[in-house]
N, C-alpha and C. Protein backbone atom coordinates (compact mmCIF):
# COMPACT_ATOMS: atom_id res chain seq x y z
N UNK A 1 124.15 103.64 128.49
CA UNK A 1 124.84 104.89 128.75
C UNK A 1 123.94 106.05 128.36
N UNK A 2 124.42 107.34 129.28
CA UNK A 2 123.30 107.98 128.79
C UNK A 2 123.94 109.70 128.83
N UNK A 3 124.01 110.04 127.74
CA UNK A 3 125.09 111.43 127.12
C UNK A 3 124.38 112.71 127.81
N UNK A 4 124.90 113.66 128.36
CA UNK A 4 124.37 114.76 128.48
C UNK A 4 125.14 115.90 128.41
N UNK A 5 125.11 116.96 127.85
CA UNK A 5 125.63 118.05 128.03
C UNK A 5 125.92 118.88 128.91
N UNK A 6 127.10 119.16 130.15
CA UNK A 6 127.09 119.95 131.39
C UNK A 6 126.51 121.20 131.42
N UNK A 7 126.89 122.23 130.02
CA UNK A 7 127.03 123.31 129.55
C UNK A 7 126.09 123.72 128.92
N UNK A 8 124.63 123.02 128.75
CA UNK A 8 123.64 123.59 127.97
C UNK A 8 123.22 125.29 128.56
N UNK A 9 123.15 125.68 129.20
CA UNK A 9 122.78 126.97 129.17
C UNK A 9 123.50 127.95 128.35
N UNK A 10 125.15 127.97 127.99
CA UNK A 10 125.65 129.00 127.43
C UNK A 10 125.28 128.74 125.59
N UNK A 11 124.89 127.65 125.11
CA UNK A 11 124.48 127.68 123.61
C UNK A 11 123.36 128.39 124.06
N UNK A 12 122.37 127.96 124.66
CA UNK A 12 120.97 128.76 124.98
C UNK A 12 121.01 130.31 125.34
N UNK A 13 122.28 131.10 126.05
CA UNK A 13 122.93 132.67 125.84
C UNK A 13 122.43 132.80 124.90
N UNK A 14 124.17 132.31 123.73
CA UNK A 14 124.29 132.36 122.39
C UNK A 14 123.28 132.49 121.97
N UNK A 15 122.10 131.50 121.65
CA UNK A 15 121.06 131.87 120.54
C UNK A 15 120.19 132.99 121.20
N UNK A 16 120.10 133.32 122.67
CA UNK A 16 119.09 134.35 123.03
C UNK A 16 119.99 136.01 122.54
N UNK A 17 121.17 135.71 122.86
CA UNK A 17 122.19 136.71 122.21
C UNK A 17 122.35 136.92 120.24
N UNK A 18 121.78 136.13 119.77
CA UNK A 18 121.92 136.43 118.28
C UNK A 18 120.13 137.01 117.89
N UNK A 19 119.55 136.37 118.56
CA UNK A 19 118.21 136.55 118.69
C UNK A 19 117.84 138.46 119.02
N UNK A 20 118.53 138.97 119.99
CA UNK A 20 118.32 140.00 120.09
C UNK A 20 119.27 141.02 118.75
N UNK A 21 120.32 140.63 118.69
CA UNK A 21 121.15 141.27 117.98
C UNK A 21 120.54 140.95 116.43
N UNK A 22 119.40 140.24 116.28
CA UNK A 22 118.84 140.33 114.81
C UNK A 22 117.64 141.19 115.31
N UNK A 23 117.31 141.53 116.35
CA UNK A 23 115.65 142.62 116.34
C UNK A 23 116.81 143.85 116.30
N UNK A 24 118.01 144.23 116.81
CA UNK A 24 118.58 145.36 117.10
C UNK A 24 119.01 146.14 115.79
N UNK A 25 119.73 145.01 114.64
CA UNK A 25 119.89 145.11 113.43
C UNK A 25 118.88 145.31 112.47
N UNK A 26 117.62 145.01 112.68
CA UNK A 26 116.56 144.82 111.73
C UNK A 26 115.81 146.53 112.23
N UNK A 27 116.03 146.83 113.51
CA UNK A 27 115.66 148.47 114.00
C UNK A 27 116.82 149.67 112.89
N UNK A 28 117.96 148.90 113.49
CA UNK A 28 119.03 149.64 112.99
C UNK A 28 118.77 150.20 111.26
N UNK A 29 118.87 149.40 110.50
CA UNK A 29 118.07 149.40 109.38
C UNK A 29 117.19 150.22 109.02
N UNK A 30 115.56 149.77 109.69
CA UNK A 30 114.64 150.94 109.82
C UNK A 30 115.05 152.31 110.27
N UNK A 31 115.49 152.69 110.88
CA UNK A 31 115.66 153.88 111.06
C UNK A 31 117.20 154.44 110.79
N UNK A 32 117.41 153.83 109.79
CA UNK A 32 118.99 154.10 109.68
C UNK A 32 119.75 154.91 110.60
N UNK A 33 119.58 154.15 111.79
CA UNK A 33 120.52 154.56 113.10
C UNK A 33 122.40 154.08 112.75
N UNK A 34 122.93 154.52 112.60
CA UNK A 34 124.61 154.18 112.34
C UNK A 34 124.90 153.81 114.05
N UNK A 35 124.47 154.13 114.81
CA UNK A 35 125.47 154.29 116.15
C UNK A 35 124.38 152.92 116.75
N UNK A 36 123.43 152.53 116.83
CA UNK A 36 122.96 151.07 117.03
C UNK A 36 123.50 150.06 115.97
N UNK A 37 123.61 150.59 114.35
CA UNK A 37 124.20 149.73 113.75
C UNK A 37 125.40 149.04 114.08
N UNK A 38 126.36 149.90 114.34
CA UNK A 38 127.96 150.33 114.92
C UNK A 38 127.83 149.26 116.40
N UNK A 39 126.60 149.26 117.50
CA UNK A 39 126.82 149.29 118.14
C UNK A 39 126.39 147.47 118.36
N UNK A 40 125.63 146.80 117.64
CA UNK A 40 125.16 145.17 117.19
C UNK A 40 126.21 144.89 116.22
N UNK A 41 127.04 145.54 115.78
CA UNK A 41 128.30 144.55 115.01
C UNK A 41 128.92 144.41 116.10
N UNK A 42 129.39 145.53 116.93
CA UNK A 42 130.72 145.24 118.27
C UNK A 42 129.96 144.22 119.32
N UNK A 43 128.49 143.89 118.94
CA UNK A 43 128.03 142.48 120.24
C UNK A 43 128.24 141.15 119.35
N UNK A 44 127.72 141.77 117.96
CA UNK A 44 127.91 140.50 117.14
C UNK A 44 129.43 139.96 117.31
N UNK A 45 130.28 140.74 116.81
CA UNK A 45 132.16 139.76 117.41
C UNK A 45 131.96 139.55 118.14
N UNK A 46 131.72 139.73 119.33
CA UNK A 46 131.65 139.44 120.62
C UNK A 46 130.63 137.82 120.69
N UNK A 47 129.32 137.67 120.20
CA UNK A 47 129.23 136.87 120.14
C UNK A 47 129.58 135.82 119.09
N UNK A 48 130.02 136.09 118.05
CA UNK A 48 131.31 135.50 117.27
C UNK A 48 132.20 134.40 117.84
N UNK A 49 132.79 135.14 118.64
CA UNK A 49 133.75 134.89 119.51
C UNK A 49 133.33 133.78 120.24
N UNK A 50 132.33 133.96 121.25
CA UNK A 50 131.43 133.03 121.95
C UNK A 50 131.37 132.21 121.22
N UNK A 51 130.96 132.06 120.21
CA UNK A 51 130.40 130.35 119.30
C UNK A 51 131.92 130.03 118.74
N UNK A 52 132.62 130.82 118.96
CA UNK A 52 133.71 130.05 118.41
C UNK A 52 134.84 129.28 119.41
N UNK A 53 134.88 129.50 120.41
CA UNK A 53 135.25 129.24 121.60
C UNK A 53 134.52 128.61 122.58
N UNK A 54 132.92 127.92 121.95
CA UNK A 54 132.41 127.39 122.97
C UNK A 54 132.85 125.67 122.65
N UNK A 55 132.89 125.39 123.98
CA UNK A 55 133.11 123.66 123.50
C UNK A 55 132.54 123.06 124.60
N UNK A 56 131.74 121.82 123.84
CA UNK A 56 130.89 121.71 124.81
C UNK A 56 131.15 120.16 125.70
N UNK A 57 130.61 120.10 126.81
CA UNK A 57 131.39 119.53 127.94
C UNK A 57 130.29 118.34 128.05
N UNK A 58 130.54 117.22 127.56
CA UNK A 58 130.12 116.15 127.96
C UNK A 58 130.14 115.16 129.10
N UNK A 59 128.74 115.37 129.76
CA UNK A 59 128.66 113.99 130.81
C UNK A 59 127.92 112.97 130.48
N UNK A 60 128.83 112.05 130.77
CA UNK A 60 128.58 110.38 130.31
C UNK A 60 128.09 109.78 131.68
N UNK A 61 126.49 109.48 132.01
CA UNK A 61 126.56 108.72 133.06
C UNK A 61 126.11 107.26 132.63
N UNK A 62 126.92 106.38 133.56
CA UNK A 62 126.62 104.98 132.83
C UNK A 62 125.59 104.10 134.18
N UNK A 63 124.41 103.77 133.32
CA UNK A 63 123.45 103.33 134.24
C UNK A 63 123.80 101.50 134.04
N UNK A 64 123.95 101.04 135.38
CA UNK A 64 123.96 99.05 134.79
C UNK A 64 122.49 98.79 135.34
């Protein structure tokens, strides 16, 4: 048997989506921007949300 995941691209989003939202936060910071800060927490829930609601979809193909 041989397991595969249908759904691999949306974990691969997710991490390209936390990935940016840590360079956006780490700017935010440097330049103590409040309104980019303000504005990577409201993507962060958002992707929150995403990892918490993702479930992932298994295909089982069976080789004889």
């Amino acid at each position: 048997m041989k397991y595969e995941y249908s759904n691999m691209n949306e974990p691969r989003e997710i991490a390209t989506t936390l990935e940016m939202l840590n360079m956006k936060l780490q700017l935010a910071f440097q330049k103590q921007d409040t309104d980019v800060f303000n504005e990577a927490l409201t993507e962060l829930k958002q992707a929150s949300e995403k990892v918490n609601n993702f479930k992932p979809v298994i295909k089982i193909n069976v080789e004889d």
